[in-house]
PDB file of N, CA and C in Angstrom:
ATOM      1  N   UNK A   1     131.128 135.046  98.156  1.00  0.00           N
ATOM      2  CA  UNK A   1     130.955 134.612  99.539  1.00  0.00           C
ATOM      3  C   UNK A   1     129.466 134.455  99.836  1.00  0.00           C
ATOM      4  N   UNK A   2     128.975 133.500 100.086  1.00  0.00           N
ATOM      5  CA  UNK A   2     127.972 133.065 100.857  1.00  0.00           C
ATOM      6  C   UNK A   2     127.507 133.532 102.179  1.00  0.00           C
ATOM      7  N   UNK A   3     126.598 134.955 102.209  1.00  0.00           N
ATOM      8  CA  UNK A   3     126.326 135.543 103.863  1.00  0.00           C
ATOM      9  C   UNK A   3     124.954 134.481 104.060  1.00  0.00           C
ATOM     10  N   UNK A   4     123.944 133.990 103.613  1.00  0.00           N
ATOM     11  CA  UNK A   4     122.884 133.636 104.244  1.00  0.00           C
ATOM     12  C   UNK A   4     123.214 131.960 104.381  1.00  0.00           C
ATOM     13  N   UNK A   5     122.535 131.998 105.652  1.00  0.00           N
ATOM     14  CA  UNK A   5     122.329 130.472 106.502  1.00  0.00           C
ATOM     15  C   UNK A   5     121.354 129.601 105.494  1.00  0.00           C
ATOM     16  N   UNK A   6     120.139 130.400 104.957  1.00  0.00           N
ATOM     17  CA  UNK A   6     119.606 129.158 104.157  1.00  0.00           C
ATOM     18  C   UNK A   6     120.086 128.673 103.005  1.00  0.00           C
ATOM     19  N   UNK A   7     121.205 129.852 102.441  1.00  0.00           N
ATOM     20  CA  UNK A   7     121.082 129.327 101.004  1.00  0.00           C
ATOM     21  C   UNK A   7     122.363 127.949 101.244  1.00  0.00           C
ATOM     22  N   UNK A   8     123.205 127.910 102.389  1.00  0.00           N
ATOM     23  CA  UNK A   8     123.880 126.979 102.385  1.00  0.00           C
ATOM     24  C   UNK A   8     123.117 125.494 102.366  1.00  0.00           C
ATOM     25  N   UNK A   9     122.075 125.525 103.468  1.00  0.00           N
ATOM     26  CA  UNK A   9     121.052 124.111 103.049  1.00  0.00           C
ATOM     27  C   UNK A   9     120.665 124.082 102.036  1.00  0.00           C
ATOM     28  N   UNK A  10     119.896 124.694 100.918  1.00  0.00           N
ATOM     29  CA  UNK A  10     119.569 124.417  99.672  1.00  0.00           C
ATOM     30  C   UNK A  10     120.023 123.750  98.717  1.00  0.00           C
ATOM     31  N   UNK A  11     121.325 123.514  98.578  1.00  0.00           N
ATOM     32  CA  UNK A  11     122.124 122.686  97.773  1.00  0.00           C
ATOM     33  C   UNK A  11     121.829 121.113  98.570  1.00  0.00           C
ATOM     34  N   UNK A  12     122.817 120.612  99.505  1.00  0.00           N
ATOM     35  CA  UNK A  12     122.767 119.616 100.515  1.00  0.00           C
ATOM     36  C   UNK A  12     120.825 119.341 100.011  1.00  0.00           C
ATOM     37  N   UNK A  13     120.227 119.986 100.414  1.00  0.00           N
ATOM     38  CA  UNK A  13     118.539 119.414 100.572  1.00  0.00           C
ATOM     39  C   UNK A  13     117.801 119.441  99.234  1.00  0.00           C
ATOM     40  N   UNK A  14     118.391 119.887  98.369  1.00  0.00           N
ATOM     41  CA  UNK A  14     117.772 119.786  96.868  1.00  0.00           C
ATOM     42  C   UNK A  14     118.436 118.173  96.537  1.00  0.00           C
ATOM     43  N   UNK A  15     119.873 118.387  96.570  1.00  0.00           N
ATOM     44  CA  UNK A  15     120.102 116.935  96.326  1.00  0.00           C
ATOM     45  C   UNK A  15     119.607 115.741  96.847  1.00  0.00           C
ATOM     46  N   UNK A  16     119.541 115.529  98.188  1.00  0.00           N
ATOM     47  CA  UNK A  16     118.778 114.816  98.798  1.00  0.00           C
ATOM     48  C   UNK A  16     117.218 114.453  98.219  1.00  0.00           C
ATOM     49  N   UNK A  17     117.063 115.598  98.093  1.00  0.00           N
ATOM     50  CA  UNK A  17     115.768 115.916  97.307  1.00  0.00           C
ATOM     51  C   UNK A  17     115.653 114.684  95.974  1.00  0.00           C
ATOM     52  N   UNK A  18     116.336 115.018  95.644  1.00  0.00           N
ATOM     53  CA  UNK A  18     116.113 114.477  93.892  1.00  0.00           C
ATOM     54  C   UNK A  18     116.769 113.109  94.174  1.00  0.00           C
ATOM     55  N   UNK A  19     117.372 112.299  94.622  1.00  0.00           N
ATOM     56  CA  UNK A  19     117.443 111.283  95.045  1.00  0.00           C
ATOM     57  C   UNK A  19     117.035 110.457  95.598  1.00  0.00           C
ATOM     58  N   UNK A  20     115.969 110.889  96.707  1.00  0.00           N
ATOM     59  CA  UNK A  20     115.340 110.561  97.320  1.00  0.00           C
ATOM     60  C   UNK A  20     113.793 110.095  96.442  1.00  0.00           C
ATOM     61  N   UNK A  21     113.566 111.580  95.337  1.00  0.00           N
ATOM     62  CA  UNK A  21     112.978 111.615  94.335  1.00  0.00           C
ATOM     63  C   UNK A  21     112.763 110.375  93.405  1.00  0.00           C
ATOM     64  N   UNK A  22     114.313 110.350  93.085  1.00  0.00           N
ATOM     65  CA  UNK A  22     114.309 109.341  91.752  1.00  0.00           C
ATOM     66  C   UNK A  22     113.841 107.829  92.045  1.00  0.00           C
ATOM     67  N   UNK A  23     114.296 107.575  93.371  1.00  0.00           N
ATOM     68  CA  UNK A  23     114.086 105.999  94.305  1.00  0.00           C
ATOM     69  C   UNK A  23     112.641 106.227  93.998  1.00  0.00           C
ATOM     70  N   UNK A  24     111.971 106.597  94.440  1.00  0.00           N
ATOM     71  CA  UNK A  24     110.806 106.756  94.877  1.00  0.00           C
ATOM     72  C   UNK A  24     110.286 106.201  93.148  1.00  0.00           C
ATOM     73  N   UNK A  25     110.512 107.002  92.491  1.00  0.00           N
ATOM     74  CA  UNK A  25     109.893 106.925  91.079  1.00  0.00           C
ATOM     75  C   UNK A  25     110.429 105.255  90.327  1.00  0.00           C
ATOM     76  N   UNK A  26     111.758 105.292  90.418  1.00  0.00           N
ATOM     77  CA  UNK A  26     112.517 103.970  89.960  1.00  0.00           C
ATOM     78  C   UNK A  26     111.264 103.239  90.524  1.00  0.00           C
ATOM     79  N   UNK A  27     111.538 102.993  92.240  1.00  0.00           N
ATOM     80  CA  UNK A  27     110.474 101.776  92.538  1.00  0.00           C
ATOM     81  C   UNK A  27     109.448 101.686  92.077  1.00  0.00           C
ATOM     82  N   UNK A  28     108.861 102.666  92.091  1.00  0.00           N
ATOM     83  CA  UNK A  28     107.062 103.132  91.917  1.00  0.00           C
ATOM     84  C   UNK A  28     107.049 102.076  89.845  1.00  0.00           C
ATOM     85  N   UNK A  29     108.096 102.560  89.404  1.00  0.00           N
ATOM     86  CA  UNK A  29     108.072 102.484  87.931  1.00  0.00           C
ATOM     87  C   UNK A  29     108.380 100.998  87.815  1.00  0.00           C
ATOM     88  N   UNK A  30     109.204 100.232  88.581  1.00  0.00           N
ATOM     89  CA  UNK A  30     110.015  99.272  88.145  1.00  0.00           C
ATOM     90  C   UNK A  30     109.574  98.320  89.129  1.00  0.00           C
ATOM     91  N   UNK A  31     109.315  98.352  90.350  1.00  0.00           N
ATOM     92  CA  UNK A  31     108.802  97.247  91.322  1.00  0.00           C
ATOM     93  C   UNK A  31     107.292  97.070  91.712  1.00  0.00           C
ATOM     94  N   UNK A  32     106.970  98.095  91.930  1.00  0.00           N
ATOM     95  CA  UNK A  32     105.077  98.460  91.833  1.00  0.00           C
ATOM     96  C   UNK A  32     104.563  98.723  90.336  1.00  0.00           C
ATOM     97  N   UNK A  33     105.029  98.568  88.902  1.00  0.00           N
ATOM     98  CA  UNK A  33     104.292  98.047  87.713  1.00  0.00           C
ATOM     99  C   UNK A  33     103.074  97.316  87.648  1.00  0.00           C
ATOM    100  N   UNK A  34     102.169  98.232  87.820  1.00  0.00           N
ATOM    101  CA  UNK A  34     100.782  96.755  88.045  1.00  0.00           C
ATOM    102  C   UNK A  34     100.924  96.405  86.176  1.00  0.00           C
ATOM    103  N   UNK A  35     101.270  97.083  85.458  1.00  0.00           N
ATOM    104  CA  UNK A  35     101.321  96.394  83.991  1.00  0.00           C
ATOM    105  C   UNK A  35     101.942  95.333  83.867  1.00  0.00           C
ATOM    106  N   UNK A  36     102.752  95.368  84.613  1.00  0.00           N
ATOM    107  CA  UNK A  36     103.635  94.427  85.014  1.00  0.00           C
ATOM    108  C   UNK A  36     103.438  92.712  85.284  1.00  0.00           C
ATOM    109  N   UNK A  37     102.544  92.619  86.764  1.00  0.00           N
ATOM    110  CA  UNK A  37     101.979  91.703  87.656  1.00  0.00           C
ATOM    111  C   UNK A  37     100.374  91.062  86.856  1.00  0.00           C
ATOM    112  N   UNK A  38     100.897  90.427  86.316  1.00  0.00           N
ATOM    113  CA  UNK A  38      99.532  89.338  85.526  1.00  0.00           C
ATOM    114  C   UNK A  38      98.309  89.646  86.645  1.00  0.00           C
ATOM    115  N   UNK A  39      96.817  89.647  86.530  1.00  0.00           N
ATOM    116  CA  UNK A  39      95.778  89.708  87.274  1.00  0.00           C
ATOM    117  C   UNK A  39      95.454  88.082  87.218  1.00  0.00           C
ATOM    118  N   UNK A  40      95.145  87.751  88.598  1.00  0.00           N
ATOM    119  CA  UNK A  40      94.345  86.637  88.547  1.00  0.00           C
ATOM    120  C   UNK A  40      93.248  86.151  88.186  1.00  0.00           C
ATOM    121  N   UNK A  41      92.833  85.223  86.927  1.00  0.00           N
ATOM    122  CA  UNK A  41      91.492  85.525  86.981  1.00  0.00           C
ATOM    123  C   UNK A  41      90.652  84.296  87.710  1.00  0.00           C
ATOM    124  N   UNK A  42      89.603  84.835  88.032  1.00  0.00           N
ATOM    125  CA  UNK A  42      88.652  84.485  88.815  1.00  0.00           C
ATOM    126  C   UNK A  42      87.449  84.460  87.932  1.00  0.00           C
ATOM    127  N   UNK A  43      86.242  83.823  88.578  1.00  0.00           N
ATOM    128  CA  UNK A  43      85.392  83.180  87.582  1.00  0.00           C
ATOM    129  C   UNK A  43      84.187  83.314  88.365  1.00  0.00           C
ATOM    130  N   UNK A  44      83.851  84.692  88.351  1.00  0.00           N
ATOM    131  CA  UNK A  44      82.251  85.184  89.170  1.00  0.00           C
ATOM    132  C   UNK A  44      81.437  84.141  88.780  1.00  0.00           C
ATOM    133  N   UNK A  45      80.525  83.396  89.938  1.00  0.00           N
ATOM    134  CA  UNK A  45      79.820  82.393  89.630  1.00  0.00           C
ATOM    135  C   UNK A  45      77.861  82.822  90.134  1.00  0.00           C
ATOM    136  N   UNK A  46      77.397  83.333  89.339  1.00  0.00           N
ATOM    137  CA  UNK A  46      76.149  83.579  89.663  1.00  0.00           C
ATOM    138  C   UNK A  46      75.101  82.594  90.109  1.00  0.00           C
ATOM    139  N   UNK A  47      74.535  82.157  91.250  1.00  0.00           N
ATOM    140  CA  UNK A  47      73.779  81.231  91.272  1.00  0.00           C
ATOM    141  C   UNK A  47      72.185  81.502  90.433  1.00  0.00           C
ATOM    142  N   UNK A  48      71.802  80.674  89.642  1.00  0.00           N
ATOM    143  CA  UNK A  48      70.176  81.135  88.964  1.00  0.00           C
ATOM    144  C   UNK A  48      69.476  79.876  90.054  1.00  0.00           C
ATOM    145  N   UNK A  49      68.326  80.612  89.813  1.00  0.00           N
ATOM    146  CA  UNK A  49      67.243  79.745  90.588  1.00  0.00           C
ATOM    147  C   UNK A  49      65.778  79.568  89.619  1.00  0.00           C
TER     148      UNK A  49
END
């Protein structure tokens, strides 16, 4: 039997937890990839005088 009030949230909010977790990482890993996204290149142009 379960007497304490917190340990009932701990389950419910760990899971949340780690789901909330994994999104976070999936995106971070799979949609924000800067290895990913080619760099533009650009062509610094120094003026000489």
């Amino acid at each position: 039997m379960i007497y304490r009030k917190w340990s009932l949230l701990t389950g419910p909010v760990s899971i949340l937890g780690g789901i909330v977790g994994a999104t976070m990482v999936a995106h971070l890993i799979f949609l924000d990839d800067p290895y990913l996204k080619p760099k533009k290149k650009t062509i610094d142009r120094v003026e000489r005088s």
